[in-house]
C-alpha atoms as a PDB file:
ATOM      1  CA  UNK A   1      86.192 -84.975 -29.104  1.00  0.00           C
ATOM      2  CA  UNK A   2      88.918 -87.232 -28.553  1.00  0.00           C
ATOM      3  CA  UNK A   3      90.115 -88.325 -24.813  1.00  0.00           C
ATOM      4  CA  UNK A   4      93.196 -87.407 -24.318  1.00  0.00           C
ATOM      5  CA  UNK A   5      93.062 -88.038 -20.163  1.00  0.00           C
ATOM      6  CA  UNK A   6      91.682 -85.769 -17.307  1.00  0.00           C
ATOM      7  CA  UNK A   7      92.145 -82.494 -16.726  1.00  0.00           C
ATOM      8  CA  UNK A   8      95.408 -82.912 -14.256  1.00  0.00           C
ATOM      9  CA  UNK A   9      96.652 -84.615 -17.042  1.00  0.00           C
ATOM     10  CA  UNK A  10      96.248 -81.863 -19.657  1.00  0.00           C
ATOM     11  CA  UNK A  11      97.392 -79.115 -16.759  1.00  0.00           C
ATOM     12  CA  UNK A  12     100.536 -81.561 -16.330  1.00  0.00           C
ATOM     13  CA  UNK A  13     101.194 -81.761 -20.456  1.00  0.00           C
ATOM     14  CA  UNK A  14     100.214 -78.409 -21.575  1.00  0.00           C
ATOM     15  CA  UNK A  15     100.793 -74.999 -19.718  1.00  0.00           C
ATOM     16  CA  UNK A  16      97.648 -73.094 -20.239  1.00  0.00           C
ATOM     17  CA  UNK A  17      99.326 -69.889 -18.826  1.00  0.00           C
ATOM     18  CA  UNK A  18     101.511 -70.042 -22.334  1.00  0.00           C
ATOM     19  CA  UNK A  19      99.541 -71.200 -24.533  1.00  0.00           C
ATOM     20  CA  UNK A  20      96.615 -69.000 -23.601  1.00  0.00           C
ATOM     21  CA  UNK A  21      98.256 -66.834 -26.032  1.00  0.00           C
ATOM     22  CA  UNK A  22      97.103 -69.140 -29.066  1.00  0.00           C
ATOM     23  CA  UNK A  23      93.258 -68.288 -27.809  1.00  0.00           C
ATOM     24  CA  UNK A  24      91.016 -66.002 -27.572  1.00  0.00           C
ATOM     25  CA  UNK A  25      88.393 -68.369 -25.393  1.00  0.00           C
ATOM     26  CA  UNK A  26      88.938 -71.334 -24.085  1.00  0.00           C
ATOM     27  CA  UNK A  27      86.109 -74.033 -24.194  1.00  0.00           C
ATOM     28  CA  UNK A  28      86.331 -77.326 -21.586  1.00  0.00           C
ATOM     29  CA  UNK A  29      83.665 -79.985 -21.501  1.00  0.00           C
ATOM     30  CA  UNK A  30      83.192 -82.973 -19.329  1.00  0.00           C
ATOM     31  CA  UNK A  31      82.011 -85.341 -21.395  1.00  0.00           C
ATOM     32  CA  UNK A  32      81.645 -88.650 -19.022  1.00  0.00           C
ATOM     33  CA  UNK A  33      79.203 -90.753 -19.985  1.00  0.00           C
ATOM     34  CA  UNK A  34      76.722 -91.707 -17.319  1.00  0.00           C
ATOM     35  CA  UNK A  35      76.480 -89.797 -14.124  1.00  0.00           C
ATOM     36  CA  UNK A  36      79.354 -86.711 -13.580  1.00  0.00           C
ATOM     37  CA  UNK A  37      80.074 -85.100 -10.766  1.00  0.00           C
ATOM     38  CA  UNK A  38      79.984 -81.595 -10.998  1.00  0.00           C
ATOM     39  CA  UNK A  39      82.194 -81.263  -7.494  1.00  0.00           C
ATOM     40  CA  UNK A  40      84.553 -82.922  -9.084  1.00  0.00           C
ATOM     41  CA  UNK A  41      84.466 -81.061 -12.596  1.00  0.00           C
ATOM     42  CA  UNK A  42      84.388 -78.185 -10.857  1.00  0.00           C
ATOM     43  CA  UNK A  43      87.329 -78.348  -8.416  1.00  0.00           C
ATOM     44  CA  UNK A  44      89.702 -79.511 -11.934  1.00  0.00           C
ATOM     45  CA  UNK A  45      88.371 -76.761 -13.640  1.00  0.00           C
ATOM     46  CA  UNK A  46      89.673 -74.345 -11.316  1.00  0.00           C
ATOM     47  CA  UNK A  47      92.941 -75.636 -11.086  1.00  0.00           C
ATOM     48  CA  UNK A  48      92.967 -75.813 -14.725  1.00  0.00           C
ATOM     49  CA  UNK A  49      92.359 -72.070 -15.779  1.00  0.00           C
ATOM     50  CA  UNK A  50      94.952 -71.026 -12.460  1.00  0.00           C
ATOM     51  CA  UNK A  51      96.613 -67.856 -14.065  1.00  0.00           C
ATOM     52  CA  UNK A  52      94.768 -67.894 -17.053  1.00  0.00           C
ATOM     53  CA  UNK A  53      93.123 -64.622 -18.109  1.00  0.00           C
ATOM     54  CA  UNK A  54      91.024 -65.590 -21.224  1.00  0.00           C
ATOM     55  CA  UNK A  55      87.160 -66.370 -21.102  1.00  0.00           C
ATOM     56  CA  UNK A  56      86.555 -69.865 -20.392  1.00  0.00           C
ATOM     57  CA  UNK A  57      83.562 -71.559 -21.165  1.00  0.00           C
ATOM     58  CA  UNK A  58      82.604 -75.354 -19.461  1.00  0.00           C
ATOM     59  CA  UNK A  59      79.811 -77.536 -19.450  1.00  0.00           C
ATOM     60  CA  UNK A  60      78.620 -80.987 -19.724  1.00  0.00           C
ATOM     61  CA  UNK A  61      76.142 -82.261 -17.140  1.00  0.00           C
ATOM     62  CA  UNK A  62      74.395 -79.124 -16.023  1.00  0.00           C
ATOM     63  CA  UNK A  63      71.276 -80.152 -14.615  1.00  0.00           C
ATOM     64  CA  UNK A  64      70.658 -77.056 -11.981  1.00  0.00           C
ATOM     65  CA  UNK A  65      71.145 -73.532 -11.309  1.00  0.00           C
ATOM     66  CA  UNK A  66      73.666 -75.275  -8.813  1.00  0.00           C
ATOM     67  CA  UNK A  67      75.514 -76.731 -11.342  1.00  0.00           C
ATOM     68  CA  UNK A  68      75.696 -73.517 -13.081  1.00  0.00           C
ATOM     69  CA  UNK A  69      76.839 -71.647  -9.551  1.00  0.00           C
ATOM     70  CA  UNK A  70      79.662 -73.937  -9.289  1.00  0.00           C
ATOM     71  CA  UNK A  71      81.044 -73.707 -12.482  1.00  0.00           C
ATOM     72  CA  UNK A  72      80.729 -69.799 -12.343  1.00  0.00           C
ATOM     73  CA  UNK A  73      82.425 -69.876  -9.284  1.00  0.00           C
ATOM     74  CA  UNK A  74      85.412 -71.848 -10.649  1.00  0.00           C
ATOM     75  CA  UNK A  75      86.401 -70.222 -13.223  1.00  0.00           C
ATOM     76  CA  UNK A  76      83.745 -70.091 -15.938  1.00  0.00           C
ATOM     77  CA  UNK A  77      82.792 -67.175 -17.488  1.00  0.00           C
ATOM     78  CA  UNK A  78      79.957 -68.801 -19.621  1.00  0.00           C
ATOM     79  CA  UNK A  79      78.457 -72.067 -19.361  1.00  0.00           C
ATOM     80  CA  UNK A  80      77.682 -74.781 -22.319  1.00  0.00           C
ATOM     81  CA  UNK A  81      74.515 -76.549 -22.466  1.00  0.00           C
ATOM     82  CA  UNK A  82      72.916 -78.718 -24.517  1.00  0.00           C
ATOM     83  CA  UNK A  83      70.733 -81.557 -22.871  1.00  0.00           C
ATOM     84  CA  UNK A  84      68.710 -78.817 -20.699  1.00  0.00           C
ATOM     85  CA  UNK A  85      67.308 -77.364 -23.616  1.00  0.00           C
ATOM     86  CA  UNK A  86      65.164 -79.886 -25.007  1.00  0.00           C
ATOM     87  CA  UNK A  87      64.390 -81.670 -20.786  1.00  0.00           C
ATOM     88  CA  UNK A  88      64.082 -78.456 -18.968  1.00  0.00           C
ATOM     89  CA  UNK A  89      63.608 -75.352 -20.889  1.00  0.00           C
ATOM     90  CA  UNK A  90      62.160 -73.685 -17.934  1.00  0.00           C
ATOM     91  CA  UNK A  91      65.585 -74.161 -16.324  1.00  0.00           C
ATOM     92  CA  UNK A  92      67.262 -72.158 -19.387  1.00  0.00           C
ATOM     93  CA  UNK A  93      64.944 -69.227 -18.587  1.00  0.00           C
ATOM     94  CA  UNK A  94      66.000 -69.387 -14.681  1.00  0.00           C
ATOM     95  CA  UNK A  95      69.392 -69.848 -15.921  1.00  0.00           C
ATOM     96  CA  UNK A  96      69.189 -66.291 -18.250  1.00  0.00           C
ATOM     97  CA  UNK A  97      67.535 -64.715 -15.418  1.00  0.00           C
ATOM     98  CA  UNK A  98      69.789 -65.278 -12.990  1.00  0.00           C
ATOM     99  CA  UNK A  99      72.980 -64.845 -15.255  1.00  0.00           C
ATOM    100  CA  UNK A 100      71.971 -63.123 -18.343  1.00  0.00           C
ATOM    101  CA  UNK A 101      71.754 -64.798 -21.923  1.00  0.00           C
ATOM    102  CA  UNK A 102      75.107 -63.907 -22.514  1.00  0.00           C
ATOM    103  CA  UNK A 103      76.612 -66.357 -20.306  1.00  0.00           C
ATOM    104  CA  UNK A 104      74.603 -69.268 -22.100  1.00  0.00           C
ATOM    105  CA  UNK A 105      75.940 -70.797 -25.170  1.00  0.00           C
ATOM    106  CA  UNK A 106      73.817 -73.595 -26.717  1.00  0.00           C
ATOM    107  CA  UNK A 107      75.609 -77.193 -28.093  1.00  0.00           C
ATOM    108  CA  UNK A 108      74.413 -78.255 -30.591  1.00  0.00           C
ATOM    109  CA  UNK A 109      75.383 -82.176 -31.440  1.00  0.00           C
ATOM    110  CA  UNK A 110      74.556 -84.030 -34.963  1.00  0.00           C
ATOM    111  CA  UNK A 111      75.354 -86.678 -36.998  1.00  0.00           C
ATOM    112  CA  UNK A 112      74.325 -87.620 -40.622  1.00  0.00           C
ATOM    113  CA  UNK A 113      72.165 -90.505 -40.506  1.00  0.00           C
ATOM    114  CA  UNK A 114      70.237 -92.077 -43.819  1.00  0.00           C
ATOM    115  CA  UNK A 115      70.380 -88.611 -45.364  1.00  0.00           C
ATOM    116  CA  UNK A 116      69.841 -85.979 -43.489  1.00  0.00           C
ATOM    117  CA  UNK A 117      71.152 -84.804 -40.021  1.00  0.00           C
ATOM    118  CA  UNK A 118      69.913 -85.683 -36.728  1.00  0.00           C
ATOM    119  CA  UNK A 119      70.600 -83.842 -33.868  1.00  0.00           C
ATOM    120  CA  UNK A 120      71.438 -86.333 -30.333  1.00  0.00           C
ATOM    121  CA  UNK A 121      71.196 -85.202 -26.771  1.00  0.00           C
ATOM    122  CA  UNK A 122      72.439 -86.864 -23.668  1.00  0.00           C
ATOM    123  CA  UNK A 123      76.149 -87.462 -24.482  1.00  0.00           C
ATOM    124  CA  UNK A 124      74.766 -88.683 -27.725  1.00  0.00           C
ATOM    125  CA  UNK A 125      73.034 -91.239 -27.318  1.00  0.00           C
ATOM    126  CA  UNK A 126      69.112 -89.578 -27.753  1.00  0.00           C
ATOM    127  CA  UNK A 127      68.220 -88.154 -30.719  1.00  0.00           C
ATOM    128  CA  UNK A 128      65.295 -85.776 -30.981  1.00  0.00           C
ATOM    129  CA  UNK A 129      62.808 -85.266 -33.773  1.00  0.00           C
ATOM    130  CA  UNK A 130      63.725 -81.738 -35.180  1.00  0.00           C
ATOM    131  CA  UNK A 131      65.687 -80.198 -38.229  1.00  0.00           C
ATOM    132  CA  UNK A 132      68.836 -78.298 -37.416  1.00  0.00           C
ATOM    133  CA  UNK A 133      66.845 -75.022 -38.787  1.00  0.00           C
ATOM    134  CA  UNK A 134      63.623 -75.697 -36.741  1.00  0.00           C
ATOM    135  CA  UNK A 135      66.272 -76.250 -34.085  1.00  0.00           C
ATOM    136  CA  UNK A 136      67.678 -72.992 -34.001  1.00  0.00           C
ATOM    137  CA  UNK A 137      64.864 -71.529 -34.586  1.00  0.00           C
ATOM    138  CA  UNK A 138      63.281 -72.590 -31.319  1.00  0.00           C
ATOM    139  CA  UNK A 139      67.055 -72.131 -29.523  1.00  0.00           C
ATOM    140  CA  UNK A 140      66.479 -68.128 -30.191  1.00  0.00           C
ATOM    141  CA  UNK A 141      63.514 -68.278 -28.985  1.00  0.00           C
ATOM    142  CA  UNK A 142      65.096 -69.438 -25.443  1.00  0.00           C
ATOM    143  CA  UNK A 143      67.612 -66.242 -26.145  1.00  0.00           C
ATOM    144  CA  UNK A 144      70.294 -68.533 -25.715  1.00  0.00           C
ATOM    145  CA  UNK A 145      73.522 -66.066 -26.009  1.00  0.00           C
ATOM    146  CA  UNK A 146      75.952 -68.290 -28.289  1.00  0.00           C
ATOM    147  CA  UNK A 147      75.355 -71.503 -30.395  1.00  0.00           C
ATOM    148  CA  UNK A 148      78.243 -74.076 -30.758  1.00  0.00           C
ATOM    149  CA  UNK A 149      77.735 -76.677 -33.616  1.00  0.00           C
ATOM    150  CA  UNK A 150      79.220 -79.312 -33.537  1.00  0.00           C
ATOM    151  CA  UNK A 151      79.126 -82.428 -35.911  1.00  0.00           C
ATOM    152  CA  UNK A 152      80.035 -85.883 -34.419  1.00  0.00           C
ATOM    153  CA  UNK A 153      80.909 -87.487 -37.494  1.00  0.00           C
ATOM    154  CA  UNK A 154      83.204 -85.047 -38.136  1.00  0.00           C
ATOM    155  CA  UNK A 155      84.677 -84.818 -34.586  1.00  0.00           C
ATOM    156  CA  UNK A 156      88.243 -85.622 -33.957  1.00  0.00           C
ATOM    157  CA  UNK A 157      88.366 -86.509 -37.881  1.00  0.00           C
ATOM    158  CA  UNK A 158      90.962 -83.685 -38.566  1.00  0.00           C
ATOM    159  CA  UNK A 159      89.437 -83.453 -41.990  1.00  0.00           C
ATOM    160  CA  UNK A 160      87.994 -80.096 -42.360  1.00  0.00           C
ATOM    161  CA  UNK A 161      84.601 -78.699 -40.600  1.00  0.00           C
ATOM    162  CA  UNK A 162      81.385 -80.131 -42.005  1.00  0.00           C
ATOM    163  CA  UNK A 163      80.979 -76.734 -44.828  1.00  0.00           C
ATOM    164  CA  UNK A 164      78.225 -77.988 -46.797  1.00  0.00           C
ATOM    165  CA  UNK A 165      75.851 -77.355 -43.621  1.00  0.00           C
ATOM    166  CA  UNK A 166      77.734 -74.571 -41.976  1.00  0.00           C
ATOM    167  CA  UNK A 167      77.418 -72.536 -45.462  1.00  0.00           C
ATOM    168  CA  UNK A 168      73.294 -73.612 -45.342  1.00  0.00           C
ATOM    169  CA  UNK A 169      72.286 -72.233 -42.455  1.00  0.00           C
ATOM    170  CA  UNK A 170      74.940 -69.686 -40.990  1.00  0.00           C
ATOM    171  CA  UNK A 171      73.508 -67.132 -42.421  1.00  0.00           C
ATOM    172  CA  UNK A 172      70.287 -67.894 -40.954  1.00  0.00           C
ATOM    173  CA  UNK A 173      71.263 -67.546 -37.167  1.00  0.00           C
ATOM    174  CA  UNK A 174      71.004 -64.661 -35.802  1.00  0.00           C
ATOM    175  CA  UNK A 175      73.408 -65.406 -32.627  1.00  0.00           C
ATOM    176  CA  UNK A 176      77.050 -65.476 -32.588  1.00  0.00           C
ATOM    177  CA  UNK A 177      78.104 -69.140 -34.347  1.00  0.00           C
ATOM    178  CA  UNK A 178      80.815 -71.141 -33.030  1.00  0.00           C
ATOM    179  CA  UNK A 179      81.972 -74.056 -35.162  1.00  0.00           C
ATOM    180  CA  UNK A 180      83.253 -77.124 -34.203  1.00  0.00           C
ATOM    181  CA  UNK A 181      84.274 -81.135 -35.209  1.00  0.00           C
ATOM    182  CA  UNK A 182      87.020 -81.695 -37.453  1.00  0.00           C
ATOM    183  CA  UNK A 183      89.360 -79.425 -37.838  1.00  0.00           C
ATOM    184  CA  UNK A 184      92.689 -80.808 -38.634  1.00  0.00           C
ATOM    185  CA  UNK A 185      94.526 -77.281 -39.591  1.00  0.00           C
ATOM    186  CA  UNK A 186      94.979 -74.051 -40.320  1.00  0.00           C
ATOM    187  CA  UNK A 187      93.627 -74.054 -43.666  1.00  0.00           C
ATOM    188  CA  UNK A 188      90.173 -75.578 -42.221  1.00  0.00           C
ATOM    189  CA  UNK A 189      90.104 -72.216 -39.444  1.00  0.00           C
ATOM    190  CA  UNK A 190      90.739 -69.511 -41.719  1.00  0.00           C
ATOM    191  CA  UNK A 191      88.226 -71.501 -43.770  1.00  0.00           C
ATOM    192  CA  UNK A 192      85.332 -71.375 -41.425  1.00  0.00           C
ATOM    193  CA  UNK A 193      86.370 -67.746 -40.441  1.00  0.00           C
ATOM    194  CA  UNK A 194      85.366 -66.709 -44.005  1.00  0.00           C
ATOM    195  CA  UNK A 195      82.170 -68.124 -44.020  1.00  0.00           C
ATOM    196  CA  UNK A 196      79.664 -65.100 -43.348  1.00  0.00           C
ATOM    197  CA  UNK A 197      77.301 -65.648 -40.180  1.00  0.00           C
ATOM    198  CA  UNK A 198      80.138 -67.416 -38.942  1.00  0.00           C
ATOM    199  CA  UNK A 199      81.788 -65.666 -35.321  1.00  0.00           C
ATOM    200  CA  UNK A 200      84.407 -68.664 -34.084  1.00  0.00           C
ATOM    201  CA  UNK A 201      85.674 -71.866 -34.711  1.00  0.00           C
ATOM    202  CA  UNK A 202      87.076 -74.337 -32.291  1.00  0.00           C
ATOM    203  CA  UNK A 203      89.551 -77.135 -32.474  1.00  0.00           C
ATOM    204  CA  UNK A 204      90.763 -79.694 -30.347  1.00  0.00           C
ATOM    205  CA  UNK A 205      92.628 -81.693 -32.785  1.00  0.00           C
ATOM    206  CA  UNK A 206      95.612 -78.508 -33.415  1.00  0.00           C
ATOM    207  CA  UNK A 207      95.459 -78.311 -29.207  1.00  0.00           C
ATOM    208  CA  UNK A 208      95.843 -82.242 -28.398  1.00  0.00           C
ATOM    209  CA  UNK A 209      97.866 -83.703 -30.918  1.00  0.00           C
ATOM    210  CA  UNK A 210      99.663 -81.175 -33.255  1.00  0.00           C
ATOM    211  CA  UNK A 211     102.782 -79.701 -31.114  1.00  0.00           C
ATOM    212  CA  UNK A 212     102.781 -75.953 -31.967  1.00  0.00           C
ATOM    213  CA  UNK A 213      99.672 -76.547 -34.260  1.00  0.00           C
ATOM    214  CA  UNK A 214      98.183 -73.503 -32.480  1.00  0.00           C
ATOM    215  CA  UNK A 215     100.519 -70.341 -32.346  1.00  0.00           C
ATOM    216  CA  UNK A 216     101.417 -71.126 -36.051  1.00  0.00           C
ATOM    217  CA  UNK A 217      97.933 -71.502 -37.032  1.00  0.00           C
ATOM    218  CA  UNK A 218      97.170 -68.310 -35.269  1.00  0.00           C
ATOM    219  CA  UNK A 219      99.819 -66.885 -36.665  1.00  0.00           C
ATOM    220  CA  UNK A 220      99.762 -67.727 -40.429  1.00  0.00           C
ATOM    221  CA  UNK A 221      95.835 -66.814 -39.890  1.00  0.00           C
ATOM    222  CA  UNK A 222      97.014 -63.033 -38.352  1.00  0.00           C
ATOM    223  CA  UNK A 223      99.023 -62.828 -41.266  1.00  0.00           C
ATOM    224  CA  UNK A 224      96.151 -63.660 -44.013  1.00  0.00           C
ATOM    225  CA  UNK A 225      94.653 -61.040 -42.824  1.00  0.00           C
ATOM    226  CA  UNK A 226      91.895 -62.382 -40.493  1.00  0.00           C
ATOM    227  CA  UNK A 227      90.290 -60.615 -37.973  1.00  0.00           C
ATOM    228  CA  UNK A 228      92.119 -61.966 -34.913  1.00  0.00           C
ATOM    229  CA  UNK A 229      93.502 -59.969 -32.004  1.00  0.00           C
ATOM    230  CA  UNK A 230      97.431 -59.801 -31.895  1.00  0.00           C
ATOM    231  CA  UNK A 231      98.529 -60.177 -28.886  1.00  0.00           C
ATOM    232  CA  UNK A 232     102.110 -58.342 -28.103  1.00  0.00           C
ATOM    233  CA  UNK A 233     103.242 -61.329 -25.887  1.00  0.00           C
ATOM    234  CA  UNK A 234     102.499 -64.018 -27.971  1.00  0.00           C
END
């Protein structure tokens, strides 16, 4: 994902209250290298989603059930994690305990390397010895709610979602499947949309960079006939 600046500086440059309308969730991650501070994630999240009524997810850095408590208490609806799950699995059981599996949604980061993917950890920069499919096999057994895939090579690319390895293994997961890394426009949503197994796809590149990229991708998707909520204000 690309930076575009913090999160005062996205509240500043896009009005989240208006263009809530383009979404139907809204996913925020902090993804500072090296130590984060969770306060401080926390306390921008809240002002960011001010008067905006559509689940949020956020993540990045979640290392406690006291992370967790502060982003549910600022605004979060569900939280994203990703390094947890390989470190502290124990942790992701006290975290579905406490908040229900529902409110978990598992990243999943990879990147093609000398033929065959490789999934990375730690703001990228561990990898750990396991296939994508033994991956998500062992992610529902955690009973993680969600899974969010998301390919780094393709990140930020605007070149279309990586299809060759969504179509392999969507249909394989039995969780919902949020897709994410390179799409560039509306063509590449309704796209991934099709693709059975397949419950969401994300994009920062149409909400960063593209002016109205999202209201008319929503609504040239709405009017291809794809299974998106209309909403009467939009």
């Amino acid at each position: 994902m690309q930076r575009v600046g913090d999160l005062r500086w996205l509240e500043r440059n896009y009005k989240f209250q208006n263009i809530a309308f383009s979404l139907d969730e809204l996913i925020v991650i902090n993804a500072t290298r090296g130590e984060k501070s969770m306060y401080t994630f926390a306390s921008m999240l809240s002002e960011l989603v001010n008067d905006v009524f559509i689940p949020l997810t956020a993540g990045g850095g979640i290392r406690s059930i006291k992370d967790a408590e502060l982003l549910f208490n600022n605004g979060a609806d569900k939280i994203l994690i990703n390094s947890i799950l390989i470190e502290n699995p124990e942790l992701v059981k006290d975290l579905i305990q406490q908040y229900g599996s529902q409110s978990l949604v598992a990243s999943i980061d990879y990147k093609y390397i000398n033929g065959r993917n490789v999934i990375f950890i730690n703001d990228g920069s561990r990898s750990i010895d396991m296939s994508i499919e033994q991956y998500i096999v062992y992610l529902e057994t955690l009973d993680i709610g969600e899974i969010y895939l998301n390919s780094i090579d393709k990140d930020g690319s605007g070149f279309g979602y990586d299809f060759e390895l969504i179509n392999h293994i969507s249909c394989n997961i039995c969780k919902p499947l949020i897709i994410a890394g390179g799409a560039g426009n509306e063509k590449h949503l309704l796209e991934g949309l099709h693709i059975p197994g397949v419950s969401a796809v994300a994009t920062a590149n149409l909400f960063n960079f593209i002016g109205d990229g999202l209201p008319n991708a929503r609504k040239w998707i709405i009017e291809s006939d794809a299974n998106l909520a209309v909403w009467l204000d939009a």
